[in-house]
C-alpha atoms as a PDB file:
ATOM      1  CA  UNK A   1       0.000   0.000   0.000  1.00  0.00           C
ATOM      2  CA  UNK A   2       3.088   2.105  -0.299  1.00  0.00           C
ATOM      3  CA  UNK A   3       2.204   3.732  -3.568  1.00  0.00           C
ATOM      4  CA  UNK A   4      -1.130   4.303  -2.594  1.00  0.00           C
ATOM      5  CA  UNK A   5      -2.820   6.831  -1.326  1.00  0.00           C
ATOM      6  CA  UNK A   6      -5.526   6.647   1.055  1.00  0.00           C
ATOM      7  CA  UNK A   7      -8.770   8.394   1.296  1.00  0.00           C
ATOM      8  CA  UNK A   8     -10.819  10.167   4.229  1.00  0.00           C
ATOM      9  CA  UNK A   9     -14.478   9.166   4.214  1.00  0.00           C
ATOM     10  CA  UNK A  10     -17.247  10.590   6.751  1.00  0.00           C
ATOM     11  CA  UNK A  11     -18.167   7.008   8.554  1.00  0.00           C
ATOM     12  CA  UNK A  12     -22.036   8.068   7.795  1.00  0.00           C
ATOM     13  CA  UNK A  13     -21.245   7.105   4.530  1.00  0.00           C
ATOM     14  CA  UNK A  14     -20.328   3.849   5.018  1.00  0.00           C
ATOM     15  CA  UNK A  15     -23.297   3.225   6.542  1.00  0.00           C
ATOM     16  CA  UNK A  16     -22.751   4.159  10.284  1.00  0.00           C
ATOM     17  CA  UNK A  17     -25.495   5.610  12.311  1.00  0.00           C
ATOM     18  CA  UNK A  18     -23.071   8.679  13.265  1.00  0.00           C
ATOM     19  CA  UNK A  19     -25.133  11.988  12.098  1.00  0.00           C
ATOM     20  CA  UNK A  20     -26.761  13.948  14.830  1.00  0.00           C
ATOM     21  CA  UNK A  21     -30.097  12.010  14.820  1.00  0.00           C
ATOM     22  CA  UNK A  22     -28.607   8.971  14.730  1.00  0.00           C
ATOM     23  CA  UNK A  23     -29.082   8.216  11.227  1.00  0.00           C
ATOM     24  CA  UNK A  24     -26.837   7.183   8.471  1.00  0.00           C
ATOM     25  CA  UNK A  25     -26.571   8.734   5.052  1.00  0.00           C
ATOM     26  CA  UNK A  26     -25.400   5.137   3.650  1.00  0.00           C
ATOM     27  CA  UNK A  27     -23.859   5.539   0.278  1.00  0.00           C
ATOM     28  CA  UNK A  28     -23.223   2.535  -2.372  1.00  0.00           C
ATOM     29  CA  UNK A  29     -20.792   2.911  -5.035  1.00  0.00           C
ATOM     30  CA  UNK A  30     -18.729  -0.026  -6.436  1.00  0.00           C
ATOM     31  CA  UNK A  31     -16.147   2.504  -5.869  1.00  0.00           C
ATOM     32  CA  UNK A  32     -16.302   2.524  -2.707  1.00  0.00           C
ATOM     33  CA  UNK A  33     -16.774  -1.176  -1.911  1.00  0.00           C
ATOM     34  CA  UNK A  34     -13.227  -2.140  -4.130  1.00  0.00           C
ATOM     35  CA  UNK A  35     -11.437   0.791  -2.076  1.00  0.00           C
ATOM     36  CA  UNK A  36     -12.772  -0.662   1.317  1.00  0.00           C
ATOM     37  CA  UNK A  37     -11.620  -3.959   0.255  1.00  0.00           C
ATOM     38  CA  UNK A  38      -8.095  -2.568  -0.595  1.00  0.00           C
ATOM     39  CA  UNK A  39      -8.165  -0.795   2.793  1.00  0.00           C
ATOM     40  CA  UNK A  40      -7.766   2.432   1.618  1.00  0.00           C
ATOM     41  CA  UNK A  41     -10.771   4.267   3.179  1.00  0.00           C
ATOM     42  CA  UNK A  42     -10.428   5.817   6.322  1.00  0.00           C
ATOM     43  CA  UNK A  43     -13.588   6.460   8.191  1.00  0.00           C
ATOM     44  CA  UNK A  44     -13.851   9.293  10.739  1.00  0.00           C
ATOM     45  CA  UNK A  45     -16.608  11.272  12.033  1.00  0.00           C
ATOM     46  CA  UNK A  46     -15.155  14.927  13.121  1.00  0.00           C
ATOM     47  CA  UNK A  47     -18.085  15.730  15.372  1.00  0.00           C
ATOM     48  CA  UNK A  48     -17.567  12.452  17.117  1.00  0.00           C
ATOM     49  CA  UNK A  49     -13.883  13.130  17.307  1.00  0.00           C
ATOM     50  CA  UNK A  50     -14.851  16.204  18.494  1.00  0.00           C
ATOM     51  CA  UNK A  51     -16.873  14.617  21.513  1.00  0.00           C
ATOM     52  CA  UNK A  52     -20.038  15.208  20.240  1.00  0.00           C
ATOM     53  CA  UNK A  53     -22.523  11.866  21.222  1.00  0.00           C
ATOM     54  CA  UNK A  54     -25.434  10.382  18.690  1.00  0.00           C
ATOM     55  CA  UNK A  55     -27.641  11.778  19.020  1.00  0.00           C
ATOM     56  CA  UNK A  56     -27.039  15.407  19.231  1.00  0.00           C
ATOM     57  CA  UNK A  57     -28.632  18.677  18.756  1.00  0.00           C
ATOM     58  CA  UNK A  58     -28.069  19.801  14.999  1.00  0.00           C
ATOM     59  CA  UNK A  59     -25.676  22.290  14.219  1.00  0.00           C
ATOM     60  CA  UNK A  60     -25.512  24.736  12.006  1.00  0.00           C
ATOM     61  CA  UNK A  61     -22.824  27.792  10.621  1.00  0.00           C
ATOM     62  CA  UNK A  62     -24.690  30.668  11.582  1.00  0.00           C
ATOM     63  CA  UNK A  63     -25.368  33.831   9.268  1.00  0.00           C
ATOM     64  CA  UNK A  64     -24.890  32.184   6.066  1.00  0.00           C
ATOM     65  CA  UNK A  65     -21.070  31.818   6.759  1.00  0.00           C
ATOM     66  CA  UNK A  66     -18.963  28.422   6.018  1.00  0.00           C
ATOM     67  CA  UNK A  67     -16.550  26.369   7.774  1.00  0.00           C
ATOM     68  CA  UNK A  68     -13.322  28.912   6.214  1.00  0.00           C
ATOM     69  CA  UNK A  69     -15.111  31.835   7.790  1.00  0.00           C
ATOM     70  CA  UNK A  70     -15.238  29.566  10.954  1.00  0.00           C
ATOM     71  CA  UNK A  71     -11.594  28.747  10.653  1.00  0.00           C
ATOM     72  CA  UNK A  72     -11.015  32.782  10.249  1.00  0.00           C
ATOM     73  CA  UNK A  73     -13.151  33.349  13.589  1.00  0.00           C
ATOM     74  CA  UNK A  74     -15.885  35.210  11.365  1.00  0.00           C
ATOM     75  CA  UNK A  75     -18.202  32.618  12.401  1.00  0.00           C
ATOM     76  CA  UNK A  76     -19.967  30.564  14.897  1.00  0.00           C
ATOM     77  CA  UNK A  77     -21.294  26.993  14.565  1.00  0.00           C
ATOM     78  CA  UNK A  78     -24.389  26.878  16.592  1.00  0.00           C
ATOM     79  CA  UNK A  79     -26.978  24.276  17.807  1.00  0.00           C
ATOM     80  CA  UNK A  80     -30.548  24.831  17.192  1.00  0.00           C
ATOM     81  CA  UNK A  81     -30.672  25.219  20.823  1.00  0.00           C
ATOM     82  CA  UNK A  82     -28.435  28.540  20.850  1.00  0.00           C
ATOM     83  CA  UNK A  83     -25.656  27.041  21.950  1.00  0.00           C
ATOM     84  CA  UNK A  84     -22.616  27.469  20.773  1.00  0.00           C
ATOM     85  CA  UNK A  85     -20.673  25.060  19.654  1.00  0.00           C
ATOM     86  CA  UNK A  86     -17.880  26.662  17.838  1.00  0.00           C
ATOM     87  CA  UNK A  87     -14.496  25.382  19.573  1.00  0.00           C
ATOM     88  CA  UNK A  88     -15.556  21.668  19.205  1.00  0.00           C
ATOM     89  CA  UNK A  89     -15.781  21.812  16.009  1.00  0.00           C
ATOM     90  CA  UNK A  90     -12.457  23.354  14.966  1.00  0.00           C
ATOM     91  CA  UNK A  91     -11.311  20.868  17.276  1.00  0.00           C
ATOM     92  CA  UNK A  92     -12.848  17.809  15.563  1.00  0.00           C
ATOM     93  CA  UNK A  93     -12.159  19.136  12.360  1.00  0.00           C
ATOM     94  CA  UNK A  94      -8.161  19.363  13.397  1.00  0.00           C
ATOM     95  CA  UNK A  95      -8.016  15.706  14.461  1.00  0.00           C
ATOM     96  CA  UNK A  96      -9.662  14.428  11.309  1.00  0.00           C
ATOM     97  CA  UNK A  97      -7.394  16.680   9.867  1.00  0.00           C
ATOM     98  CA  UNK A  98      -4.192  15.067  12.236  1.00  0.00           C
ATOM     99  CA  UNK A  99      -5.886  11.377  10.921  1.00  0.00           C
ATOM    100  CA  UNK A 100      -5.891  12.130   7.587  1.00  0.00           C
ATOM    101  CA  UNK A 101      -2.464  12.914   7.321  1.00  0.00           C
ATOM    102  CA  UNK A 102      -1.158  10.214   9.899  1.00  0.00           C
ATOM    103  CA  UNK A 103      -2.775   7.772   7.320  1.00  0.00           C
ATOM    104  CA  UNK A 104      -1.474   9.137   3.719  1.00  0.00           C
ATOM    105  CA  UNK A 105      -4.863  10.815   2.814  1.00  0.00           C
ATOM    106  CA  UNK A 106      -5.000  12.970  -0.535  1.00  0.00           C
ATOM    107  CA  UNK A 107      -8.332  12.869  -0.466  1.00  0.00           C
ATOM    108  CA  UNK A 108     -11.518  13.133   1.089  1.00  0.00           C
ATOM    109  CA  UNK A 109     -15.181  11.949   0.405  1.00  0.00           C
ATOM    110  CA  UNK A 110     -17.398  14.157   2.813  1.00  0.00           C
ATOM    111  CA  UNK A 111     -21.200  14.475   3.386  1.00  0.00           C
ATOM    112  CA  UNK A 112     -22.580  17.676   2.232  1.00  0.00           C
ATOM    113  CA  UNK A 113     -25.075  19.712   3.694  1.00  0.00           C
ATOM    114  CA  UNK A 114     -22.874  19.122   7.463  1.00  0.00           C
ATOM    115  CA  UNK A 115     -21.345  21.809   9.440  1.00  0.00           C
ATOM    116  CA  UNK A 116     -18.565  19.887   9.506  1.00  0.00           C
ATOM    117  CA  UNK A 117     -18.445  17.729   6.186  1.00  0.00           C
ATOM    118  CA  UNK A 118     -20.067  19.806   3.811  1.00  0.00           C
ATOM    119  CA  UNK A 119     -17.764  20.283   0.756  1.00  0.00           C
ATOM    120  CA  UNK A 120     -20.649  21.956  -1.948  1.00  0.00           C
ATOM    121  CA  UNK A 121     -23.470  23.161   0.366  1.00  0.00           C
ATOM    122  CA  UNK A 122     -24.031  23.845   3.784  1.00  0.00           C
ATOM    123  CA  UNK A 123     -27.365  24.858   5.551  1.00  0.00           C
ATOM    124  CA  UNK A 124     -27.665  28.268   6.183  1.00  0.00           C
ATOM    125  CA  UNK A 125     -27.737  28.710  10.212  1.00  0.00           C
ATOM    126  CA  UNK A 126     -31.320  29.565  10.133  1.00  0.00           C
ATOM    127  CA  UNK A 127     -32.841  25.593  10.830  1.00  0.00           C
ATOM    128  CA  UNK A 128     -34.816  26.144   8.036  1.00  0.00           C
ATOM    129  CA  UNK A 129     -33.697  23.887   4.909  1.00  0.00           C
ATOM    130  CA  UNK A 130     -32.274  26.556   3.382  1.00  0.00           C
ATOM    131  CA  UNK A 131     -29.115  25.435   1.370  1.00  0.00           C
ATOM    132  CA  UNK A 132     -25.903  28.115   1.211  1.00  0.00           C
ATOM    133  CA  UNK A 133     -22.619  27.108  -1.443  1.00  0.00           C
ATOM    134  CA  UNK A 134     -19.846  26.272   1.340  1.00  0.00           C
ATOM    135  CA  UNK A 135     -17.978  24.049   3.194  1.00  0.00           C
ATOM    136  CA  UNK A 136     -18.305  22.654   6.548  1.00  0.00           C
ATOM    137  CA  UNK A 137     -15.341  23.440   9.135  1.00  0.00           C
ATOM    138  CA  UNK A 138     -13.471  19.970   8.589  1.00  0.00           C
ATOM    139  CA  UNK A 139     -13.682  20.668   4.636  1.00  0.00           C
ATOM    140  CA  UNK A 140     -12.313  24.024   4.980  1.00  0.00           C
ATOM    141  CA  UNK A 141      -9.599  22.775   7.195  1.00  0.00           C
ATOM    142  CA  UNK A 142      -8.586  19.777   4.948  1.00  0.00           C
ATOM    143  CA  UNK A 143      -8.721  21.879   1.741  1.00  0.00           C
ATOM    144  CA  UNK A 144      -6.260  24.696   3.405  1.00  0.00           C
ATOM    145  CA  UNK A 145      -4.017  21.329   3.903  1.00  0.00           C
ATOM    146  CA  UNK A 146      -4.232  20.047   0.348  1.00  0.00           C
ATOM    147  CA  UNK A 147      -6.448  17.421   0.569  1.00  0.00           C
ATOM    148  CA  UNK A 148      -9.094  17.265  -2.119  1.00  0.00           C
ATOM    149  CA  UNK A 149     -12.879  17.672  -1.398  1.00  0.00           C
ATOM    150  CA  UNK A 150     -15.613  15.199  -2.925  1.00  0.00           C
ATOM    151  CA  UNK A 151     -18.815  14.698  -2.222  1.00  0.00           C
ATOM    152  CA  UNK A 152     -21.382  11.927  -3.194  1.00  0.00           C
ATOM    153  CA  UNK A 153     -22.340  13.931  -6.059  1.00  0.00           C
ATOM    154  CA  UNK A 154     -18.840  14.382  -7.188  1.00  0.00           C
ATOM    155  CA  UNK A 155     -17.608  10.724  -6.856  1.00  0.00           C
ATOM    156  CA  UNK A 156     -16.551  10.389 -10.485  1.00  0.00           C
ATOM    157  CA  UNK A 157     -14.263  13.344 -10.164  1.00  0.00           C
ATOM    158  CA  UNK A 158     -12.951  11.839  -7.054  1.00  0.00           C
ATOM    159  CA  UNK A 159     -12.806   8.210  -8.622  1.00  0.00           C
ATOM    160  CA  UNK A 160     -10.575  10.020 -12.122  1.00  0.00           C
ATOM    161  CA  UNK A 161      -8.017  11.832  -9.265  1.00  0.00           C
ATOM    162  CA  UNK A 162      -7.480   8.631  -7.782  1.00  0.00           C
ATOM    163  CA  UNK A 163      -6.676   7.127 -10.672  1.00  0.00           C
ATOM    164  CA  UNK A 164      -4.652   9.513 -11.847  1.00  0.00           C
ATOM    165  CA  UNK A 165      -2.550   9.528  -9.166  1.00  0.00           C
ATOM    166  CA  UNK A 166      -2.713   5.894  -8.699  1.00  0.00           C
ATOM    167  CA  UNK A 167      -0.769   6.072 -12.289  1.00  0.00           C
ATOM    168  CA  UNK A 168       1.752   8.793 -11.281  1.00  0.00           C
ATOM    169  CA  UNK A 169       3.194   6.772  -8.841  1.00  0.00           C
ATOM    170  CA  UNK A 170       6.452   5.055  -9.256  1.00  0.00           C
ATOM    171  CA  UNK A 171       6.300   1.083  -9.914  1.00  0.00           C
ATOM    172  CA  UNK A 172       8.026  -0.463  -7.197  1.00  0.00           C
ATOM    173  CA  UNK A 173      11.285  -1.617  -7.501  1.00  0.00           C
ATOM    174  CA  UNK A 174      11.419  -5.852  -7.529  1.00  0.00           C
ATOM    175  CA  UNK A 175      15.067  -6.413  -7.542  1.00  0.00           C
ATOM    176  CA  UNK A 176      17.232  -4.625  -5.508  1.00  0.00           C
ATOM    177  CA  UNK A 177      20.368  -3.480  -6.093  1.00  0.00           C
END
């Protein structure tokens, strides 16, 4: 698995019931399935990481903002509760960020729509449905570290960069000199 590289995948996407109502957003792809088998997903759930239990109050970046004006300190993520819960998600976000890289990840295949995850679209703080363009903290954080974004919806891009740099890699060497 030296040549590599591994990807980052929000666990509710595998099928884990890890989202704030307990739910899963389970996601099929053969994709997916041949990378598992290869071990080259790496599941993580930043609001977990982050302490967070399921189920939670949901979250949302308040005003409209994303997860980079979070990261600036331009924004708050809040619960639909008022409460503020800001600091624990930076913090989640920076150990799925501290995973990622630990485990060779150039990429990522996030949830959108999440506070955290969201890589296209985030909810717009209001608890309303409303959808905003943006990312969620942990796909703000990853991006400002070089790790590509996907989402669901852009699995095919994510499945050609894989590839790609699948093929860029260096053949190992079978006799040594």
């Amino acid at each position: 698995m030296t040549r590599n590289c591994r990807i980052l995948v929000s666990s509710c996407l595998l099928g884990r019931p890890v989202r704030y109502d307990g739910s899963a957003k389970d996601f099929r792809h053969d994709a997916l399935s041949q990378w598992e088998a290869l071990g080259r997903l790496v599941p993580v759930c930043p609001e977990l990481l982050a302490g967070f239990e399921t189920p939670r109050p949901p979250a949302e970046i308040a005003e409209g903002k994303s997860g980079s004006a979070v990261l600036a300190g331009q924004a708050k993520v809040v619960e639909n509760t008022g409460n503020d819960v800001t600091s624990a998600f930076i913090a989640g976000a920076k150990r799925a960020l501290k995973i990622a890289l630990q485990q060779n990840c150039r990429f990522a295949l996030l949830t959108d729509g999440s506070p955290s995850c969201g890589s296209s679209f985030i909810y717009d703080g209001e608890f309303a449905g409303r959808r905003n363009e943006g990312d969620g903290v942990t796909a703000a954080l990853l991006r400002r570290n070089g790790i590509a974004v996907f989402s669901p919806e852009t699995l095919d891009e994510l499945i050609s960069a894989v590839a790609a740099f699948d093929h860029s890699q260096p053949e190992p060497d079978d006799v040594l000199a």
